[in-house]
PDB file of N, CA and C in Angstrom:
ATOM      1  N   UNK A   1     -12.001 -16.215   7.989  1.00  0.00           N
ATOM      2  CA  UNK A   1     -11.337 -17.108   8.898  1.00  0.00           C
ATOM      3  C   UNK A   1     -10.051 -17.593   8.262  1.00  0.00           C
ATOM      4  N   UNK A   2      -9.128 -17.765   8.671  1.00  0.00           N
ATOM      5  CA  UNK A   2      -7.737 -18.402   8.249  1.00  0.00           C
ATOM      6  C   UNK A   2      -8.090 -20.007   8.430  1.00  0.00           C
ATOM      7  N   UNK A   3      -7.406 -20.012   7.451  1.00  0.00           N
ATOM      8  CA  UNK A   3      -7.436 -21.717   6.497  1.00  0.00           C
ATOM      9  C   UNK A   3      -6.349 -22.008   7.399  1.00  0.00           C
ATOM     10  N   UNK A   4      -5.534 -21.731   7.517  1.00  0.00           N
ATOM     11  CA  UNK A   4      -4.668 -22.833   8.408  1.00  0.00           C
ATOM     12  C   UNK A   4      -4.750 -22.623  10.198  1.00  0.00           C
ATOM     13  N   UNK A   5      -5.740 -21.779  10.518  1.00  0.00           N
ATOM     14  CA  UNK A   5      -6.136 -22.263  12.025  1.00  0.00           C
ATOM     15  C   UNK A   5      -7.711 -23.385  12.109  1.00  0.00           C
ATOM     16  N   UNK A   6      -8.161 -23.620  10.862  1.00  0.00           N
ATOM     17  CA  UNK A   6      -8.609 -24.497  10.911  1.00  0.00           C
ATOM     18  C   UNK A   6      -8.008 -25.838  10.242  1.00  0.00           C
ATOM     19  N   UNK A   7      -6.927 -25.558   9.700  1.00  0.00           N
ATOM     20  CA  UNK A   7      -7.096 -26.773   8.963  1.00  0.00           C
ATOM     21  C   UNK A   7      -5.798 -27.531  10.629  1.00  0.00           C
ATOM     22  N   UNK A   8      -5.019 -26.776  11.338  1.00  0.00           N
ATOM     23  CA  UNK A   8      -4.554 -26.960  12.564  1.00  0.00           C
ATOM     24  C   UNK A   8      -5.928 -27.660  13.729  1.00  0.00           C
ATOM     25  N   UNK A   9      -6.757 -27.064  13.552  1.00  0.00           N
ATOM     26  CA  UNK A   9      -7.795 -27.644  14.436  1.00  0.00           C
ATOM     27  C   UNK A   9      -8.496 -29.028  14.086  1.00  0.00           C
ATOM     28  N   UNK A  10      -8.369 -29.303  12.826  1.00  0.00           N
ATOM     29  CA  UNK A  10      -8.829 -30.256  12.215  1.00  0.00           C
ATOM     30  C   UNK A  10      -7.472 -31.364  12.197  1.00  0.00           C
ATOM     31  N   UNK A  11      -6.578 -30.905  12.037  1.00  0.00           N
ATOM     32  CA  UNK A  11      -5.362 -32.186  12.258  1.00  0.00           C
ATOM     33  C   UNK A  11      -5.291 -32.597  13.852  1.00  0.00           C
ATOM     34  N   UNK A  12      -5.747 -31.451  14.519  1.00  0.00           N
ATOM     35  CA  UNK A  12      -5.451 -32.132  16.042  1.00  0.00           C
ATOM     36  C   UNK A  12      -6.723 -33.572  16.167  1.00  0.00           C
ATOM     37  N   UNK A  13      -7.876 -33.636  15.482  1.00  0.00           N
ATOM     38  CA  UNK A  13      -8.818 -34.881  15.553  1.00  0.00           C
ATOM     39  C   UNK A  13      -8.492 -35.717  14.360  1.00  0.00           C
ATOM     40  N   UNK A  14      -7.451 -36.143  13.723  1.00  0.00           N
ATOM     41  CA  UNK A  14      -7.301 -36.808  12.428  1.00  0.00           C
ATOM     42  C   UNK A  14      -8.379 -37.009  12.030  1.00  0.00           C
ATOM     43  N   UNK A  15      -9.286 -36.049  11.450  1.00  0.00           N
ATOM     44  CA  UNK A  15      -9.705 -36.056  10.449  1.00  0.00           C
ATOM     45  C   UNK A  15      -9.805 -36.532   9.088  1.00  0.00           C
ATOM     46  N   UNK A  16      -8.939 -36.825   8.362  1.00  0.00           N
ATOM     47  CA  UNK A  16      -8.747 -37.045   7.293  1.00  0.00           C
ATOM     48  C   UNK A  16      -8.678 -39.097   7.756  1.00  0.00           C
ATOM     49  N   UNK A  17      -8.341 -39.056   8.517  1.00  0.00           N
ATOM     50  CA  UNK A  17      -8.042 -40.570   8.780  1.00  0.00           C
ATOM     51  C   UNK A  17      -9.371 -40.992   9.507  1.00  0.00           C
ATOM     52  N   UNK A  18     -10.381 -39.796  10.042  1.00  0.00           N
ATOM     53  CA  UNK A  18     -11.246 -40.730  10.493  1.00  0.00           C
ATOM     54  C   UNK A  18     -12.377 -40.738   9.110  1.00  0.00           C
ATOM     55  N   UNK A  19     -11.746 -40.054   8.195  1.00  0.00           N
ATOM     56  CA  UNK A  19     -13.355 -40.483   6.936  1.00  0.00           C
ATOM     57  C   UNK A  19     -12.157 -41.330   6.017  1.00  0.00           C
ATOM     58  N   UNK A  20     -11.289 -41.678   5.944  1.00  0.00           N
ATOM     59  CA  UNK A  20     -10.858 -42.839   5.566  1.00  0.00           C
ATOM     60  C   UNK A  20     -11.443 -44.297   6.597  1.00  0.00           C
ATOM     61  N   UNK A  21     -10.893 -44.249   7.623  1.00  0.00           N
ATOM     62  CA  UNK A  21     -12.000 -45.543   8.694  1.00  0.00           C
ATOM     63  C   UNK A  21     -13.443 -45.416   8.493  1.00  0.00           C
ATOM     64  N   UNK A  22     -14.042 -44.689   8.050  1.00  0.00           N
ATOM     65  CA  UNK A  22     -15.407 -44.546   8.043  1.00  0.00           C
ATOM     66  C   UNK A  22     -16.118 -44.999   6.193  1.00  0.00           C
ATOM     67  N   UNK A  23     -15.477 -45.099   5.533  1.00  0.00           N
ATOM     68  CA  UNK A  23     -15.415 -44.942   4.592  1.00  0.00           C
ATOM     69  C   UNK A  23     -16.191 -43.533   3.855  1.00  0.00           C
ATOM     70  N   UNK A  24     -15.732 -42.530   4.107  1.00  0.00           N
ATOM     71  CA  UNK A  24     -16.906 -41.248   3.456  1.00  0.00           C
ATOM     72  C   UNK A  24     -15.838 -40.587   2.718  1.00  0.00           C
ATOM     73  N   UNK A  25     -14.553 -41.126   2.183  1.00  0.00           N
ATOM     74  CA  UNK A  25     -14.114 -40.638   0.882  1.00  0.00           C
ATOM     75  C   UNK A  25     -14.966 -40.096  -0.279  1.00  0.00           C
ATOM     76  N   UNK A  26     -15.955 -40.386  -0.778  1.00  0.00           N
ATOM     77  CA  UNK A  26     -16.993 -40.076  -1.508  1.00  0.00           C
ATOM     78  C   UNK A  26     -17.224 -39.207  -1.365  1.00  0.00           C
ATOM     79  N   UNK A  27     -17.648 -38.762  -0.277  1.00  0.00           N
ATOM     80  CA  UNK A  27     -18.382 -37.474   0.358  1.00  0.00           C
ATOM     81  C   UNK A  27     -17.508 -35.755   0.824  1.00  0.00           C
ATOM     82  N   UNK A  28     -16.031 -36.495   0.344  1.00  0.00           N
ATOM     83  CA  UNK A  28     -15.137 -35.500   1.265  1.00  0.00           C
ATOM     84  C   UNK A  28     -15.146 -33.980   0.416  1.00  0.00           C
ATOM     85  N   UNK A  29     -15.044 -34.080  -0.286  1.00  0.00           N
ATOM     86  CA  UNK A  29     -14.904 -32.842  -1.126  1.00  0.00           C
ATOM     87  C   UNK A  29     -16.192 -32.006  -0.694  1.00  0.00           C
ATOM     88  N   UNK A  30     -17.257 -33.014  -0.915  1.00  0.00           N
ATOM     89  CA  UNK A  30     -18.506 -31.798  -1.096  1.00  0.00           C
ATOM     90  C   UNK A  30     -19.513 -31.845   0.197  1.00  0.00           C
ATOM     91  N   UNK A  31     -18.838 -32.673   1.291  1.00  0.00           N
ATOM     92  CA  UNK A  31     -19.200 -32.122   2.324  1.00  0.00           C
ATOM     93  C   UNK A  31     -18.727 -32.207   3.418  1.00  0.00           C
ATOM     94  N   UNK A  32     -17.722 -32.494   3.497  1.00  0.00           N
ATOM     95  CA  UNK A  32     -16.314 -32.400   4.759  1.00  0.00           C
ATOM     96  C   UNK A  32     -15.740 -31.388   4.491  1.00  0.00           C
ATOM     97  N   UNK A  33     -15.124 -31.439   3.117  1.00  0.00           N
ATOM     98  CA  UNK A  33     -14.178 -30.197   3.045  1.00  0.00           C
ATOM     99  C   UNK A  33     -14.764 -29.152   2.699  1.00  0.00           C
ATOM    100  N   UNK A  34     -15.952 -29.054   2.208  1.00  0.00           N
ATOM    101  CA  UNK A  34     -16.772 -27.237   1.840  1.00  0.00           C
ATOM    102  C   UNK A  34     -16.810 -26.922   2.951  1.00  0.00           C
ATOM    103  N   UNK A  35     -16.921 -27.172   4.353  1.00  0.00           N
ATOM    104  CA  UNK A  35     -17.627 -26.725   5.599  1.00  0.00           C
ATOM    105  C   UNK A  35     -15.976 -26.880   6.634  1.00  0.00           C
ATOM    106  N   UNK A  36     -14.745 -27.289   6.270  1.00  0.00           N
ATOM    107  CA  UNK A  36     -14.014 -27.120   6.862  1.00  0.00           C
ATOM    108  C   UNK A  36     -13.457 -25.586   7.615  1.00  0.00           C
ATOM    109  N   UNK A  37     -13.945 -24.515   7.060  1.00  0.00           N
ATOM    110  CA  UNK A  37     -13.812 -23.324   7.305  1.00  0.00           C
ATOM    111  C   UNK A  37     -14.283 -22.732   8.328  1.00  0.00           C
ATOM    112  N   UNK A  38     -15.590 -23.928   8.944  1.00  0.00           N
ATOM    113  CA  UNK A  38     -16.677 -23.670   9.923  1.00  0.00           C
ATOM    114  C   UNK A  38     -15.880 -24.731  11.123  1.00  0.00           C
ATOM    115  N   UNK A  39     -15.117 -25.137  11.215  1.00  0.00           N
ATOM    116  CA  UNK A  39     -14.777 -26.363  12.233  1.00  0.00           C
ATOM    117  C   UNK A  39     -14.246 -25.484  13.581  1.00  0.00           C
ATOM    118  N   UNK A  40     -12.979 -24.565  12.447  1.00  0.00           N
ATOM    119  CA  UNK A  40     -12.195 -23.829  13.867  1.00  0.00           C
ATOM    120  C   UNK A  40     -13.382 -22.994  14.695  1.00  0.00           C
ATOM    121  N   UNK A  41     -14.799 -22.502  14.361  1.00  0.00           N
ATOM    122  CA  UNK A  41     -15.300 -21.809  14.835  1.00  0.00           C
ATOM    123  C   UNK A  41     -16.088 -22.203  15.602  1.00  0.00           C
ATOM    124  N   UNK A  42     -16.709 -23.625  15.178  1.00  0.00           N
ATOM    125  CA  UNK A  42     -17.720 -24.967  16.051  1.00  0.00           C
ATOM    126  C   UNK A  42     -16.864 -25.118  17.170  1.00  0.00           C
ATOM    127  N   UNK A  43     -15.943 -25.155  17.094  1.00  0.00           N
ATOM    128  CA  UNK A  43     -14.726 -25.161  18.501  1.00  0.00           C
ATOM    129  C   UNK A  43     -14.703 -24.391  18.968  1.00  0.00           C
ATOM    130  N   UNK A  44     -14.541 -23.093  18.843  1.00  0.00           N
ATOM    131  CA  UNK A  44     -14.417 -22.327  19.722  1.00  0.00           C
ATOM    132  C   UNK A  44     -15.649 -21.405  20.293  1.00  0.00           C
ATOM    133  N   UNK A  45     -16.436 -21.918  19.993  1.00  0.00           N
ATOM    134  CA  UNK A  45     -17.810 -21.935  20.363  1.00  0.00           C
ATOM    135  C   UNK A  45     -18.365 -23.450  21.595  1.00  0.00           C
ATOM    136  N   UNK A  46     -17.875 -23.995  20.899  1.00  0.00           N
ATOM    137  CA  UNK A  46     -17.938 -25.492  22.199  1.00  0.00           C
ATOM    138  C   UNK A  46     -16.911 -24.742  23.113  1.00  0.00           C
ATOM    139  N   UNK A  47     -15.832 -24.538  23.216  1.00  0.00           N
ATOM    140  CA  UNK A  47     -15.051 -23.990  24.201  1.00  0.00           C
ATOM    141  C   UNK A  47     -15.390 -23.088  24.950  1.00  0.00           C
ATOM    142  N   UNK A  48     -16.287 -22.202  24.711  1.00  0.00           N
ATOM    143  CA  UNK A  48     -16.477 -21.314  25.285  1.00  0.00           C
ATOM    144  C   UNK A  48     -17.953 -21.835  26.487  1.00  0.00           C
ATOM    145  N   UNK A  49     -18.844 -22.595  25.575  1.00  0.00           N
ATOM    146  CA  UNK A  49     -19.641 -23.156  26.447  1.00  0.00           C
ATOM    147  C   UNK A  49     -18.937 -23.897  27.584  1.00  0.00           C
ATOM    148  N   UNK A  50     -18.025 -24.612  27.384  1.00  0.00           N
ATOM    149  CA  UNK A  50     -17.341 -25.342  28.445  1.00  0.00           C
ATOM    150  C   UNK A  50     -16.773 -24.405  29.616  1.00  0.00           C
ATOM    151  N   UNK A  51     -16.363 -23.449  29.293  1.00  0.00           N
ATOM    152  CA  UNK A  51     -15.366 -22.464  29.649  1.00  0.00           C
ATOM    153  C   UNK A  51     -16.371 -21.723  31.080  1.00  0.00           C
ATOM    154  N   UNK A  52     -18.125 -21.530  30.029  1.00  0.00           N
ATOM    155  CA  UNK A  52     -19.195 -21.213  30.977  1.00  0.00           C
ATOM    156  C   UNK A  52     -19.736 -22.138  31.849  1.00  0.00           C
ATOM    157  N   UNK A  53     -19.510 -23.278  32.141  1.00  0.00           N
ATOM    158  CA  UNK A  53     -19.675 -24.065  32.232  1.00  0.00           C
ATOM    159  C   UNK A  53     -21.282 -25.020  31.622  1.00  0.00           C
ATOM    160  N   UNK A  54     -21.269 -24.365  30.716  1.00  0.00           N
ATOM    161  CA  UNK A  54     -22.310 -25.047  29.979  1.00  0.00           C
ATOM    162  C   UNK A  54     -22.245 -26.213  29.041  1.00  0.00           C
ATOM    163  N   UNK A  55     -22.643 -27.215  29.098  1.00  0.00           N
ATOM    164  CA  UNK A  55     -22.287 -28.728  28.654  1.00  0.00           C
ATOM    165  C   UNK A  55     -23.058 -29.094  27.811  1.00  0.00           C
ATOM    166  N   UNK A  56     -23.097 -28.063  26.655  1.00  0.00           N
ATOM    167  CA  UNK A  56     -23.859 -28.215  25.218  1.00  0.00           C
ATOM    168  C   UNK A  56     -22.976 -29.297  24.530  1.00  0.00           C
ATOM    169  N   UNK A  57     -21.789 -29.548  24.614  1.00  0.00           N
ATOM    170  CA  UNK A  57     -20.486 -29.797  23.700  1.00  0.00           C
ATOM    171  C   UNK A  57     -21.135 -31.512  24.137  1.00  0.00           C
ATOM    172  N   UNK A  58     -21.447 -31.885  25.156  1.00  0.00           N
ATOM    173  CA  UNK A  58     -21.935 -33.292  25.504  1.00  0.00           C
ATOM    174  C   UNK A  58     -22.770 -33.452  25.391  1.00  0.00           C
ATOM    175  N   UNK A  59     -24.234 -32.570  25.572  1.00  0.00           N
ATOM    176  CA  UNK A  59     -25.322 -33.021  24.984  1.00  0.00           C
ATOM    177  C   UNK A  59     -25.458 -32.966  23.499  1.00  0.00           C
ATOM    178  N   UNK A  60     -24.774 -32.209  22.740  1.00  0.00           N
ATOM    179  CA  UNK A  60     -24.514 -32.670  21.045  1.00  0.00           C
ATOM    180  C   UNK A  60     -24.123 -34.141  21.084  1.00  0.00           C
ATOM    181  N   UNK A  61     -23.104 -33.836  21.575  1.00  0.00           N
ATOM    182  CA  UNK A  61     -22.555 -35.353  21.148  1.00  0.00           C
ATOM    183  C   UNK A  61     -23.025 -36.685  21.989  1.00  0.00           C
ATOM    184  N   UNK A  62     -24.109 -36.378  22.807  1.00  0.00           N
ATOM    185  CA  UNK A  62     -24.927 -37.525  23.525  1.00  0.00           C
ATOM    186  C   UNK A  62     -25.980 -37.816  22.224  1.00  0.00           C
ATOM    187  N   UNK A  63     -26.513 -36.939  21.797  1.00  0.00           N
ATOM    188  CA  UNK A  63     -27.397 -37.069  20.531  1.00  0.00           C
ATOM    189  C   UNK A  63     -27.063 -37.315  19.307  1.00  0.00           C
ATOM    190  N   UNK A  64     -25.759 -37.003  18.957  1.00  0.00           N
ATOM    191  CA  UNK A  64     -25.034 -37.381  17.961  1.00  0.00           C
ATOM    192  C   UNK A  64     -25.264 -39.161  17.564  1.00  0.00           C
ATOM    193  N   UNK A  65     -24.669 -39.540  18.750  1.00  0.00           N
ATOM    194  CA  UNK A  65     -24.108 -40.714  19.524  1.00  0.00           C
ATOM    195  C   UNK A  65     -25.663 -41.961  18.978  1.00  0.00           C
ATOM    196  N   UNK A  66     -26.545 -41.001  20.069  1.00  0.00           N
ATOM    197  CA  UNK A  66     -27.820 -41.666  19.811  1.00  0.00           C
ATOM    198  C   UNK A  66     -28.514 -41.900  17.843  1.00  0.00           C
ATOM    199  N   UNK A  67     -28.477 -40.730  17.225  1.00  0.00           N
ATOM    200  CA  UNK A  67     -28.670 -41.140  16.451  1.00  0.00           C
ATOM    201  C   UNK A  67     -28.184 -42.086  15.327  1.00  0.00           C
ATOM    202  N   UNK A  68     -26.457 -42.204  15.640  1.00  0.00           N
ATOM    203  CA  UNK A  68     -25.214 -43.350  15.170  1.00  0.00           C
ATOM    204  C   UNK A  68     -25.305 -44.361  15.614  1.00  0.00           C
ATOM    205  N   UNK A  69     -26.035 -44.788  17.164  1.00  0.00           N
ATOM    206  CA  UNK A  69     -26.130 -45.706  17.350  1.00  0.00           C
ATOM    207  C   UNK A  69     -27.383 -46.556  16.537  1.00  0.00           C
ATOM    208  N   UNK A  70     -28.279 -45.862  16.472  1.00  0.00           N
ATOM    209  CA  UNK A  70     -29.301 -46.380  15.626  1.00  0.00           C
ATOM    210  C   UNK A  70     -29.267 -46.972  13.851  1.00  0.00           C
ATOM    211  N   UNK A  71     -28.581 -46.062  13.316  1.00  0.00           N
ATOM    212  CA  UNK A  71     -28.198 -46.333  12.114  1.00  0.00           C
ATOM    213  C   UNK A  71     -26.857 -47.387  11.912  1.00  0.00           C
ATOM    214  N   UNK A  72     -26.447 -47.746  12.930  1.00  0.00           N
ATOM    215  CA  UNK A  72     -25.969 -48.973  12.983  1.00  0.00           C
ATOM    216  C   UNK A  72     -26.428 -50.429  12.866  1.00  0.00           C
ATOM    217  N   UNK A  73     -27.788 -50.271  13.447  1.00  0.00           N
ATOM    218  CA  UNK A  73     -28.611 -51.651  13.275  1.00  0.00           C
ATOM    219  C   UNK A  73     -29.393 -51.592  11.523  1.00  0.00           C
ATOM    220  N   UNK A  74     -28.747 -50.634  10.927  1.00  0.00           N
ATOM    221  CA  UNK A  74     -28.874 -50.751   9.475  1.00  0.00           C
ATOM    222  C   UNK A  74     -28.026 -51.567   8.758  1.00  0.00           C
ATOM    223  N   UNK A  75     -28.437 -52.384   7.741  1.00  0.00           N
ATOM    224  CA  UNK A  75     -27.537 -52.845   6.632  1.00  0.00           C
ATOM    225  C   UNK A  75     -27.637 -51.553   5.772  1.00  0.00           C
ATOM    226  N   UNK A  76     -26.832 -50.870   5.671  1.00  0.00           N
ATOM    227  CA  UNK A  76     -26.406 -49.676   4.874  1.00  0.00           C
ATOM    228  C   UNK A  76     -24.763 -49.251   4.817  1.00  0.00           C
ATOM    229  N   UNK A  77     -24.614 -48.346   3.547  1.00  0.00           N
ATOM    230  CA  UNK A  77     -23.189 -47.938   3.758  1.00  0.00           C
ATOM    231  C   UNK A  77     -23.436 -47.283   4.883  1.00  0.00           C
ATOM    232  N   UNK A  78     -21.879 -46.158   5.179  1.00  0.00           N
ATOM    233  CA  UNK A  78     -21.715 -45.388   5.801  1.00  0.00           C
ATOM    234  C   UNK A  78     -21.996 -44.346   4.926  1.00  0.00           C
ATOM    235  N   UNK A  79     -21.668 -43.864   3.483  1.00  0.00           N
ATOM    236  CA  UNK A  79     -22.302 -42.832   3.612  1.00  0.00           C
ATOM    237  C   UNK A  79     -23.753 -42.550   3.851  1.00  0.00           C
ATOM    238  N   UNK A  80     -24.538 -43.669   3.173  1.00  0.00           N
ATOM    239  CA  UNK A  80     -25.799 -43.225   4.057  1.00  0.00           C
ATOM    240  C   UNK A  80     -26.395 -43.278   5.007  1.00  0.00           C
ATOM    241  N   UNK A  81     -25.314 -43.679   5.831  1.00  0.00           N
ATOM    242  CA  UNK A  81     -25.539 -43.784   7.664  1.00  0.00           C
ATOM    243  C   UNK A  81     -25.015 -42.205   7.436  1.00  0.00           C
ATOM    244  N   UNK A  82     -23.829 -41.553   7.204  1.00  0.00           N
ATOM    245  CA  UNK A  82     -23.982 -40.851   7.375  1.00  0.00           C
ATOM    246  C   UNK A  82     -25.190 -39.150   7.051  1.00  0.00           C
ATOM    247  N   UNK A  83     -25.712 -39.790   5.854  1.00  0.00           N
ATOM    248  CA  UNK A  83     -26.881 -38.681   6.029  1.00  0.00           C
ATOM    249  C   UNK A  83     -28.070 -39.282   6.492  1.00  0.00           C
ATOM    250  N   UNK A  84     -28.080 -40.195   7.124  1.00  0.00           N
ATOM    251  CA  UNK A  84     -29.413 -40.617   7.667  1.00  0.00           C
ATOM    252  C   UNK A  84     -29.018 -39.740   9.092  1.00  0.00           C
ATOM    253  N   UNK A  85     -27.811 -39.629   9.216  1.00  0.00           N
ATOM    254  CA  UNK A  85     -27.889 -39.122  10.758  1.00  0.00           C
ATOM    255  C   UNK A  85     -27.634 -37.265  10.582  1.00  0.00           C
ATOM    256  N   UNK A  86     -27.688 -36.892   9.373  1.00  0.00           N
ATOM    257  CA  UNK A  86     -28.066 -35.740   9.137  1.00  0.00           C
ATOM    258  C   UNK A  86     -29.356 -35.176   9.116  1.00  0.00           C
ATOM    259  N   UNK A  87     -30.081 -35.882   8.133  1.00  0.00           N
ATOM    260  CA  UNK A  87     -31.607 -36.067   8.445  1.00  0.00           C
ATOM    261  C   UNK A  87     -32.607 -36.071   9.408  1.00  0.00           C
ATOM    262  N   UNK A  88     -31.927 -36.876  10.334  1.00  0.00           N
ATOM    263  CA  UNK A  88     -32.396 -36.799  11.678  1.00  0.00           C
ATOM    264  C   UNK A  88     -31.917 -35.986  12.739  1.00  0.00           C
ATOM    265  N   UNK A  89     -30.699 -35.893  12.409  1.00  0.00           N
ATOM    266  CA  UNK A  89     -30.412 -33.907  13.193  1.00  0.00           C
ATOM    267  C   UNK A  89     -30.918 -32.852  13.164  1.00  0.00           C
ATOM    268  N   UNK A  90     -31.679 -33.021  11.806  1.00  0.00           N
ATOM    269  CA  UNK A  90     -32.351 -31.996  11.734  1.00  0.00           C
ATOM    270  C   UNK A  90     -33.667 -31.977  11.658  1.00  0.00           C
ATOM    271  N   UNK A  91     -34.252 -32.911  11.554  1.00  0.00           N
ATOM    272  CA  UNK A  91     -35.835 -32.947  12.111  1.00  0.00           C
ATOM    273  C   UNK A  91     -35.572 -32.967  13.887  1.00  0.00           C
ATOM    274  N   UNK A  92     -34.783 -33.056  14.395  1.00  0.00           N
ATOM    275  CA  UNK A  92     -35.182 -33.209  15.546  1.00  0.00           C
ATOM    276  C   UNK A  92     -34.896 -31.665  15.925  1.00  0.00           C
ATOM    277  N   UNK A  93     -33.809 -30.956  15.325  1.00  0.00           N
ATOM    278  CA  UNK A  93     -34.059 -29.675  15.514  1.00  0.00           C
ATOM    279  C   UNK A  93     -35.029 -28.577  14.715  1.00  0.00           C
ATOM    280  N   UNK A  94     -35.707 -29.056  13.641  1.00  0.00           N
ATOM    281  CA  UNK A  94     -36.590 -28.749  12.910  1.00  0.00           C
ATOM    282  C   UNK A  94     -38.103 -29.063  14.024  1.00  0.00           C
ATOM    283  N   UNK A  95     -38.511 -29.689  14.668  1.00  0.00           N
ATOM    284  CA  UNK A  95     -38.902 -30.271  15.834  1.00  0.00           C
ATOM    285  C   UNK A  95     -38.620 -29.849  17.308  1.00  0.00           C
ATOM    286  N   UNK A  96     -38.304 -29.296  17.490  1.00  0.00           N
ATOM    287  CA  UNK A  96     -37.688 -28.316  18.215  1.00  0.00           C
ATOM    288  C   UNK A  96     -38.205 -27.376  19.113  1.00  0.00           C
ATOM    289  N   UNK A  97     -38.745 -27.027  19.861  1.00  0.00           N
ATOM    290  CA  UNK A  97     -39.216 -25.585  20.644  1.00  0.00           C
ATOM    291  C   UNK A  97     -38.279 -24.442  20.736  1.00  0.00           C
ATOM    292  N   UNK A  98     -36.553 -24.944  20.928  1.00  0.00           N
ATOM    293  CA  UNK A  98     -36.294 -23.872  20.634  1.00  0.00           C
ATOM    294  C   UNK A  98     -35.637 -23.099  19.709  1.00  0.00           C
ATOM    295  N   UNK A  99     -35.811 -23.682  18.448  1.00  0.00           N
ATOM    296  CA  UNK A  99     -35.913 -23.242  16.945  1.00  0.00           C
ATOM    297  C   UNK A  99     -36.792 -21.942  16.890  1.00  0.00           C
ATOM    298  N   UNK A 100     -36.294 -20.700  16.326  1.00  0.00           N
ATOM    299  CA  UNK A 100     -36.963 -19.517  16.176  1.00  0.00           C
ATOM    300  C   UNK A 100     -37.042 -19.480  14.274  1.00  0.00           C
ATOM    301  N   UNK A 101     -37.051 -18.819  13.610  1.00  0.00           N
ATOM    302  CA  UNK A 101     -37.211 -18.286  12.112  1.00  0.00           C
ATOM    303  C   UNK A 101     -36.034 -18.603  11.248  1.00  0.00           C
ATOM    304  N   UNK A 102     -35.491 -20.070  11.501  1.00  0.00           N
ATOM    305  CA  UNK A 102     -34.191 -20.371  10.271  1.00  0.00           C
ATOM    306  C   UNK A 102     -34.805 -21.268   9.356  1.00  0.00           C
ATOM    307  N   UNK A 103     -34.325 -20.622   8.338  1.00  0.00           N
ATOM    308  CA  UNK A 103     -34.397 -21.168   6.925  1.00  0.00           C
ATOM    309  C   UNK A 103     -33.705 -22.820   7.164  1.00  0.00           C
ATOM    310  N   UNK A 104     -34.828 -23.982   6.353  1.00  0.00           N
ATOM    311  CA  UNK A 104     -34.210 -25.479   6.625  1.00  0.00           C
ATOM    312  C   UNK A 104     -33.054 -25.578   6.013  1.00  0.00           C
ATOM    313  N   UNK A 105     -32.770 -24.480   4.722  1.00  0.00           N
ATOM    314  CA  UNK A 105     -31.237 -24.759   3.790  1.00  0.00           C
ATOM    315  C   UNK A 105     -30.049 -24.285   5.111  1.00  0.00           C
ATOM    316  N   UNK A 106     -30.339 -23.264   5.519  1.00  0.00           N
ATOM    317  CA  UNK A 106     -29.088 -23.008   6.707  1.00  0.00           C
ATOM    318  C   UNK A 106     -28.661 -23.895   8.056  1.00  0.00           C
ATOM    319  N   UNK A 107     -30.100 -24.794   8.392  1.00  0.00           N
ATOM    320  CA  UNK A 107     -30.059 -25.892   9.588  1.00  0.00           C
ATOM    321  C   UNK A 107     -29.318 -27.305   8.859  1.00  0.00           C
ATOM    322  N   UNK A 108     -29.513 -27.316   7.272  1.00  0.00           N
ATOM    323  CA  UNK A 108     -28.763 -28.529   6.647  1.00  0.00           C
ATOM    324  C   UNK A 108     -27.397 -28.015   6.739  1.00  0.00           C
ATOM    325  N   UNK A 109     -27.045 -27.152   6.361  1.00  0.00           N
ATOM    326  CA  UNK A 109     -25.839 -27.169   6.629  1.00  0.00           C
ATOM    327  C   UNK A 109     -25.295 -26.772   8.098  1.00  0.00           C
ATOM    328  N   UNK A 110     -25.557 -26.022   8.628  1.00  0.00           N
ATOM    329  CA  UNK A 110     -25.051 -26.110  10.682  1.00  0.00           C
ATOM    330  C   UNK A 110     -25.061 -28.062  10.835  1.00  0.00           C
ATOM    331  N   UNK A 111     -25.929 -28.516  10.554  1.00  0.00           N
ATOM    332  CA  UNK A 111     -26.161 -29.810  10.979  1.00  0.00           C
ATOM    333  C   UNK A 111     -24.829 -30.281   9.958  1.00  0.00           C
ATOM    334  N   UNK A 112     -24.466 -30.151   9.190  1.00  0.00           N
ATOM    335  CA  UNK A 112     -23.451 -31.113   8.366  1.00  0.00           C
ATOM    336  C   UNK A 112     -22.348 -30.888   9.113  1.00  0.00           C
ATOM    337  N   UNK A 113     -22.373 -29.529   9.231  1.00  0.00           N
ATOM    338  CA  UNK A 113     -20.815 -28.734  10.345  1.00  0.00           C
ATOM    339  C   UNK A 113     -20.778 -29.611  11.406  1.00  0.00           C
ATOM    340  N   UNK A 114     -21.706 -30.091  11.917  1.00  0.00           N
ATOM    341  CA  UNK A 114     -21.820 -30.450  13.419  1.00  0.00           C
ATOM    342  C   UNK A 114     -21.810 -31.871  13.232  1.00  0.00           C
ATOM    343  N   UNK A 115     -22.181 -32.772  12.331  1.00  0.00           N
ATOM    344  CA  UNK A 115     -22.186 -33.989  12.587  1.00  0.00           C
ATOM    345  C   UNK A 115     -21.255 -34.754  12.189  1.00  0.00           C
ATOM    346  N   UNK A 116     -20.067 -33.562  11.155  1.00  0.00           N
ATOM    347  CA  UNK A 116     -18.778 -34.114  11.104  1.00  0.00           C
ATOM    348  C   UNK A 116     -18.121 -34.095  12.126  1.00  0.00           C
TER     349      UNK A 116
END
């Protein structure tokens, strides 16, 4: 994949400014930016669902949503709001019916792709 059609896809959502507001500086190197390579492709994969008119791109992010909203009524940082809501992305797709034969190391990371 070309590094600069993602790193273009990633400046169009300021990125970099929303894990500065969030505080997940900590976290950026080793798990924002390892998986930046996967962003332009999470897009154009949501696009295409849209395109079918299939509205996966909102039910992610209805569940997203739900599980952020919850880890809000935590006294916790954000980074561990933010892997609490990794955690729970993935038991709920670990939990799942329509989960077939993936390894949990490959669903931790799809889930990190996705919940940035």
């Amino acid at each position: 994949m070309d590094d600069n059609a993602a790193a273009i896809n990633l400046n169009e959502y300021n990125i970099d400014e929303k894990i500065e507001l969030n505080g997940l500086e900590i976290i950026k190197d080793s798990t924002i930016d390892e998986f930046k390579p996967y962003y332009a492709k999470l897009d154009r994969i949501y696009k295409q669902f849209e395109h079918e008119g299939i509205n996966k791109r909102i039910s992610v992010l209805r569940k997203l949503t739900s599980f952020y909203e919850k880890e809000l009524l935590k006294n916790i940082t954000n980074v561990e709001r933010f892997f609490n809501i990794v955690t729970n992305v993935e038991d709920y797709i670990l939990n799942s019916i329509n989960l077939e034969n993936f390894e949990e190391d490959i669903i931790e990371m799809c889930v990190r792709i996705i919940t940035f």
